[in-house]
N, C-alpha and C. Protein backbone atom coordinates (compact mmCIF):
# COMPACT_ATOMS: atom_id res chain seq x y z
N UNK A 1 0.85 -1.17 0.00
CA UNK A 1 0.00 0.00 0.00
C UNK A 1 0.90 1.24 0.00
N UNK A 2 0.59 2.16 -0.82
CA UNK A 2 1.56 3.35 -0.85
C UNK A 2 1.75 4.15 0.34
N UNK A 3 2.51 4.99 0.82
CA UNK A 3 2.28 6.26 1.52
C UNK A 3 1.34 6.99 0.84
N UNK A 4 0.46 7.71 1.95
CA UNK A 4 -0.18 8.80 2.12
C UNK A 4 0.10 9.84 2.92
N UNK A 5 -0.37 11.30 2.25
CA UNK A 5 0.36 12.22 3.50
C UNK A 5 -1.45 12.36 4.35
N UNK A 6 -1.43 12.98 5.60
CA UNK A 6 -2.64 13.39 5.56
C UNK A 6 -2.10 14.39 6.57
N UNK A 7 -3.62 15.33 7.24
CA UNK A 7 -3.19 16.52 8.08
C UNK A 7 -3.56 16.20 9.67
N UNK A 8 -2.63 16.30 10.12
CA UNK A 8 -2.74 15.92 11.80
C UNK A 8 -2.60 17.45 12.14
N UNK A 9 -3.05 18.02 13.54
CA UNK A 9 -3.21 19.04 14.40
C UNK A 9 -4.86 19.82 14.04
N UNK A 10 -4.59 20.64 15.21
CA UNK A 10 -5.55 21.56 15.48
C UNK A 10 -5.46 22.90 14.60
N UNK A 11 -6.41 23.24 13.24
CA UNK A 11 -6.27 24.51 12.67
C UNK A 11 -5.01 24.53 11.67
N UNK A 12 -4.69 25.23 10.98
CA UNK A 12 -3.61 25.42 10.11
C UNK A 12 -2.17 25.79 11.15
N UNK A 13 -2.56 26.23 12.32
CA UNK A 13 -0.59 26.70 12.77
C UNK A 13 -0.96 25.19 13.93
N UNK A 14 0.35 25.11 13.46
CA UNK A 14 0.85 23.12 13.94
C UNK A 14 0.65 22.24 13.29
N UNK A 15 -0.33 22.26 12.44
CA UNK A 15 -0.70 21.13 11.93
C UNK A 15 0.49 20.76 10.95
N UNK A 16 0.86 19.66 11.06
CA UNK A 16 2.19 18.70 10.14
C UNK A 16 1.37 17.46 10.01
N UNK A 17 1.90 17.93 8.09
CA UNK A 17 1.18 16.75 7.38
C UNK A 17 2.53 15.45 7.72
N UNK A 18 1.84 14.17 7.83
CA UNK A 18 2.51 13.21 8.18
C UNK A 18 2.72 12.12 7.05
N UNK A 19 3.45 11.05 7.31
CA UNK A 19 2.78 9.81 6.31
C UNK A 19 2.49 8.87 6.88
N UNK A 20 1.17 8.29 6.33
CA UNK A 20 0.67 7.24 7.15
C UNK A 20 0.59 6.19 5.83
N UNK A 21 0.10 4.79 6.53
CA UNK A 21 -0.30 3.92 5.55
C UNK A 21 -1.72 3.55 6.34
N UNK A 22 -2.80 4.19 5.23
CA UNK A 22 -4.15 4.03 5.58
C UNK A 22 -4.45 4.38 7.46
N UNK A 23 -4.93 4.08 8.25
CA UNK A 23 -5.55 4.55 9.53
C UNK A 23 -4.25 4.46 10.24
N UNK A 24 -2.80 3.31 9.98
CA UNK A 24 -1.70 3.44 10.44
C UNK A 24 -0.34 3.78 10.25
N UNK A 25 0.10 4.66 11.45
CA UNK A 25 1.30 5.42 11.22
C UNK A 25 2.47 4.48 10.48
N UNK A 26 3.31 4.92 9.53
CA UNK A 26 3.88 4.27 8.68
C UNK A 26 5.23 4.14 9.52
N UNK A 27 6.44 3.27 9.30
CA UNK A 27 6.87 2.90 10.26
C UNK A 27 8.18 3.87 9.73
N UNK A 28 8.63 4.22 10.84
CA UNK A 28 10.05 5.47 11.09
C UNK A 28 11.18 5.20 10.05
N UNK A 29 11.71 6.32 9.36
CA UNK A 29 12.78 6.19 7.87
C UNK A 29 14.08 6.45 8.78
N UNK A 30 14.62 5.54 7.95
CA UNK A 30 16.21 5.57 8.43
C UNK A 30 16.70 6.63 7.46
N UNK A 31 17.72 7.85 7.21
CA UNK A 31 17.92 8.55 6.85
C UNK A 31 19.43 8.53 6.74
N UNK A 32 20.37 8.68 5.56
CA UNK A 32 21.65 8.75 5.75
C UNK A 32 21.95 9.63 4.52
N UNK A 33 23.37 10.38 4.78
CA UNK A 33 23.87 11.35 3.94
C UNK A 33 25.30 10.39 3.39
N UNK A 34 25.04 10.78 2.17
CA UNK A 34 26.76 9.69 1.58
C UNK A 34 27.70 11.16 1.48
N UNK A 35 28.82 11.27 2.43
CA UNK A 35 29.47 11.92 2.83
C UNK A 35 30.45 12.83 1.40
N UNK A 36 30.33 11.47 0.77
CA UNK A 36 31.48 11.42 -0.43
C UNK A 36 30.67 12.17 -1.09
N UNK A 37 29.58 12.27 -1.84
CA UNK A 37 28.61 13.17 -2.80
C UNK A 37 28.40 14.59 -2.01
N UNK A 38 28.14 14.42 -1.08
CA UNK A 38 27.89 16.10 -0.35
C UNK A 38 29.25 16.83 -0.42
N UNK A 39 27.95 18.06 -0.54
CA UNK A 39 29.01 19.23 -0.84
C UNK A 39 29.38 20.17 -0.18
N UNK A 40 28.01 20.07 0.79
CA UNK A 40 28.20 21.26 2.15
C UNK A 40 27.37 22.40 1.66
N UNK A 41 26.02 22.29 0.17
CA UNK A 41 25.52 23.50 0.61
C UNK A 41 23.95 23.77 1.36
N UNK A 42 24.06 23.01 2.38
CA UNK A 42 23.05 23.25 3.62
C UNK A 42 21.73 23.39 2.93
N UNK A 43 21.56 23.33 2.07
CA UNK A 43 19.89 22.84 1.57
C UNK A 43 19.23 22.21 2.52
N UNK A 44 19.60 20.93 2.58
CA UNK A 44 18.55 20.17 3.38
C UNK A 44 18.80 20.73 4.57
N UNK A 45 19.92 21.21 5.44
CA UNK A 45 19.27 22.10 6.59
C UNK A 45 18.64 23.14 6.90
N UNK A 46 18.21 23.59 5.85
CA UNK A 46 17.72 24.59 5.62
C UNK A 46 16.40 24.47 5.05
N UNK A 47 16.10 23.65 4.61
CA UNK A 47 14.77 22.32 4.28
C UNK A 47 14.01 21.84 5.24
N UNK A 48 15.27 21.22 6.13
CA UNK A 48 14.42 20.70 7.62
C UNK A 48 15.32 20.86 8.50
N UNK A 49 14.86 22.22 9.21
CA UNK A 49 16.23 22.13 10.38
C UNK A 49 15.98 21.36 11.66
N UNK A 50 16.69 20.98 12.17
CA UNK A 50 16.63 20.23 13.15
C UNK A 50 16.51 18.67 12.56
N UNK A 51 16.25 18.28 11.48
CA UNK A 51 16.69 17.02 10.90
C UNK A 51 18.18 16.84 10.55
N UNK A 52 18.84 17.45 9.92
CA UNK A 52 19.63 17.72 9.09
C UNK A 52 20.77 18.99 9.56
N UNK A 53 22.06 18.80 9.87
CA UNK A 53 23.03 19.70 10.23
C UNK A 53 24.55 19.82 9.50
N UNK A 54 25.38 20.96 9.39
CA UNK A 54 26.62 20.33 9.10
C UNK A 54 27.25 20.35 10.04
N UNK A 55 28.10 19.06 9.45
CA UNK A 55 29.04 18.62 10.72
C UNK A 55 30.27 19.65 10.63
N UNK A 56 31.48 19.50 11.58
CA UNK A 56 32.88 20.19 11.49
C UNK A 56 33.71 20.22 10.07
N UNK A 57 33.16 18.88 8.92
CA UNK A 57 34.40 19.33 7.52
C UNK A 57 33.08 19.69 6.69
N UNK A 58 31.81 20.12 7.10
CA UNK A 58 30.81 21.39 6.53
C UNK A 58 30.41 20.22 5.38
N UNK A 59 30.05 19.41 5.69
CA UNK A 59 29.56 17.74 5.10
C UNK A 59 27.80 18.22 6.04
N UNK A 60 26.94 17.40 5.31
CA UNK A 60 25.64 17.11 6.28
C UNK A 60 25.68 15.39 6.87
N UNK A 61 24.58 16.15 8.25
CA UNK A 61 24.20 14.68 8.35
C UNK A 61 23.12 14.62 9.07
N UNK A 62 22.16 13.94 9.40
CA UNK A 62 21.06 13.83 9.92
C UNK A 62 21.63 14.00 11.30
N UNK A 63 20.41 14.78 11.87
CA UNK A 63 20.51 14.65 13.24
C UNK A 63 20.24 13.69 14.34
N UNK A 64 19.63 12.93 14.00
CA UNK A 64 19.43 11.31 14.74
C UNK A 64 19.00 10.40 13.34
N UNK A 65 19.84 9.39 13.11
CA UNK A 65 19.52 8.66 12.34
C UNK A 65 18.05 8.12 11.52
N UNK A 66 17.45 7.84 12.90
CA UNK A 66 15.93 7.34 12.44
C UNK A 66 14.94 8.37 12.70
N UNK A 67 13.83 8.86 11.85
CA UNK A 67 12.94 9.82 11.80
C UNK A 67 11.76 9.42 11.62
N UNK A 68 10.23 10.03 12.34
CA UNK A 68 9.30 9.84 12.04
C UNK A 68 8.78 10.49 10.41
N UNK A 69 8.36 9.90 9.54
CA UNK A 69 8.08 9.94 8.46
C UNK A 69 7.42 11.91 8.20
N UNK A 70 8.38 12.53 7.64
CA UNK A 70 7.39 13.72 7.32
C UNK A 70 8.13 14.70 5.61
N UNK A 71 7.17 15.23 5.74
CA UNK A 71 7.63 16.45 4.24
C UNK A 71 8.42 16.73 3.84
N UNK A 72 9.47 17.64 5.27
CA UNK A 72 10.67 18.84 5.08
C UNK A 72 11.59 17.33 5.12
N UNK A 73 11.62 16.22 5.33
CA UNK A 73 12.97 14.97 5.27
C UNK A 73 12.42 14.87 4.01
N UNK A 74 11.37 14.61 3.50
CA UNK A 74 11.59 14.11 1.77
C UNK A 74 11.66 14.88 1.26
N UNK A 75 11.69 16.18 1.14
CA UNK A 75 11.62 17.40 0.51
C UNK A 75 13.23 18.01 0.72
N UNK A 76 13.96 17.23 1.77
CA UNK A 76 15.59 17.84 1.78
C UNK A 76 16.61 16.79 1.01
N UNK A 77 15.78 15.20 0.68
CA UNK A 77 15.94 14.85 -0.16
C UNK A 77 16.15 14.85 -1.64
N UNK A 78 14.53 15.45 -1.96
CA UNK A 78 14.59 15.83 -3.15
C UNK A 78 15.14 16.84 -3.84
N UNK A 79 15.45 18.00 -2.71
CA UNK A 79 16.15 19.08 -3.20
C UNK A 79 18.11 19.45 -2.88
N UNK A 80 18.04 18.00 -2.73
CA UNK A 80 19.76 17.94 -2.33
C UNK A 80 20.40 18.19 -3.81
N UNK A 81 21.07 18.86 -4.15
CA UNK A 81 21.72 19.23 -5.55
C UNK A 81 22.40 18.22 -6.01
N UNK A 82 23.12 17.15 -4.98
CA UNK A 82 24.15 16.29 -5.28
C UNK A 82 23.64 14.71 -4.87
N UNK A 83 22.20 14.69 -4.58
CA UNK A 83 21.50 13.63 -4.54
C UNK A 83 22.09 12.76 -3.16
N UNK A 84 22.70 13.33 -2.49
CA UNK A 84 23.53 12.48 -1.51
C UNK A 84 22.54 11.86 -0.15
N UNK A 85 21.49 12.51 -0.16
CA UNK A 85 20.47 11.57 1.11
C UNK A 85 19.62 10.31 0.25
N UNK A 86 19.91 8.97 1.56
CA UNK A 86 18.62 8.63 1.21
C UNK A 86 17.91 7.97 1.85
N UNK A 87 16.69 7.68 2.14
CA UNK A 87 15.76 7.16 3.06
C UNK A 87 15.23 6.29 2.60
N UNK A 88 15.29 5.55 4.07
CA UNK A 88 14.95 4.09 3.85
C UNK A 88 13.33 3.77 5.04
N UNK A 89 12.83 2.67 4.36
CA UNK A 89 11.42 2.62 5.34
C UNK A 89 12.23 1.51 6.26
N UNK A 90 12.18 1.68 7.75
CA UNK A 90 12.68 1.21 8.69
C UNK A 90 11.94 0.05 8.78
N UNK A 91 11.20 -0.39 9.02
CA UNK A 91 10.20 -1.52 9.16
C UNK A 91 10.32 -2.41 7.90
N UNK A 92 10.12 -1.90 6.16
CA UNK A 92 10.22 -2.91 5.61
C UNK A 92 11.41 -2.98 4.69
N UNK A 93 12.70 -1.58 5.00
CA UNK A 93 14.21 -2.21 4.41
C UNK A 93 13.63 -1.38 2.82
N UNK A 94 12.38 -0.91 2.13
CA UNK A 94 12.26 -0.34 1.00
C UNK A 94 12.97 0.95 0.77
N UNK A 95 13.12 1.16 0.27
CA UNK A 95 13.83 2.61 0.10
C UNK A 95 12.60 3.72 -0.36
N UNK A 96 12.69 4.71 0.52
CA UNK A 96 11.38 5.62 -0.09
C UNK A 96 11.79 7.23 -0.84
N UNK A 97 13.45 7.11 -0.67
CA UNK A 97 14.14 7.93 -1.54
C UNK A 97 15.95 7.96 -1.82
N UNK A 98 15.97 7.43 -2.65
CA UNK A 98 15.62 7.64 -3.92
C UNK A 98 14.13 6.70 -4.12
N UNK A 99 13.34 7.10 -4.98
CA UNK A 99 12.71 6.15 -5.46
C UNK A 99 12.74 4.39 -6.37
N UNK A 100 12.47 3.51 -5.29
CA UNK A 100 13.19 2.04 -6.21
C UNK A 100 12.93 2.51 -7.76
N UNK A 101 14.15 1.86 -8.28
CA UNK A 101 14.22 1.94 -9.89
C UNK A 101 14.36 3.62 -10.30
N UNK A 102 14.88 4.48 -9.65
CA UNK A 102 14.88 6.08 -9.99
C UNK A 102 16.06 5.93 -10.73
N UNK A 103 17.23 4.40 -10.17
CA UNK A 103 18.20 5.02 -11.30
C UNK A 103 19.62 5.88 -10.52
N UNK A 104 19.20 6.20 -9.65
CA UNK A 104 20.30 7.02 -8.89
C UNK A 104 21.22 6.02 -8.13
């Protein structure tokens, strides 16, 4: 069954769209930066801060490995210039970025 995003909170300020699979929360993405492809220009921290930081040789890296599934992590993905993140679905080992078969 695919991801879905849907809208959790009260009103438009808080509310973070999530991903679920149907009525249940989809299970937490492992997240890693390939050190060697990054370039250091802070996109994805700047995408999702507090996911995503540079370290001391100005490389990124996630801020705790495993993450609850949300937007600004696939969205610092997609907008990494040098393609260097990628996320994995913790529970079933799929990869949810790059996309299987994207080729990257």
């Amino acid at each position: 069954m695919p991801l879905e995003r849907e809208l959790h909170g009260e009103g438009s300020k808080g509310a973070q769209r999530v991903w679920t699979k149907g009525k249940h929360m989809a299970d937490d993405w492992t997240v890693e930066v390939d050190t060697r492809r990054c370039i250091g220009s802070g996109v994805c921290a700047s995408t999702a801060p507090g996911r995503f930081t540079l370290n001391n040789t100005g490389r990124s890296q996630p801020t705790t490995p495993t993450v609850t599934p949300e937007d600004r992590v696939l969205d610092a993905a997609y907008t990494c210039p040098m393609e260097a993140i990628t996320i994995t679905n913790g529970g079933t080992g799929r990869s949810v970025f790059p996309e299987e078969g994207a080729g990257v």
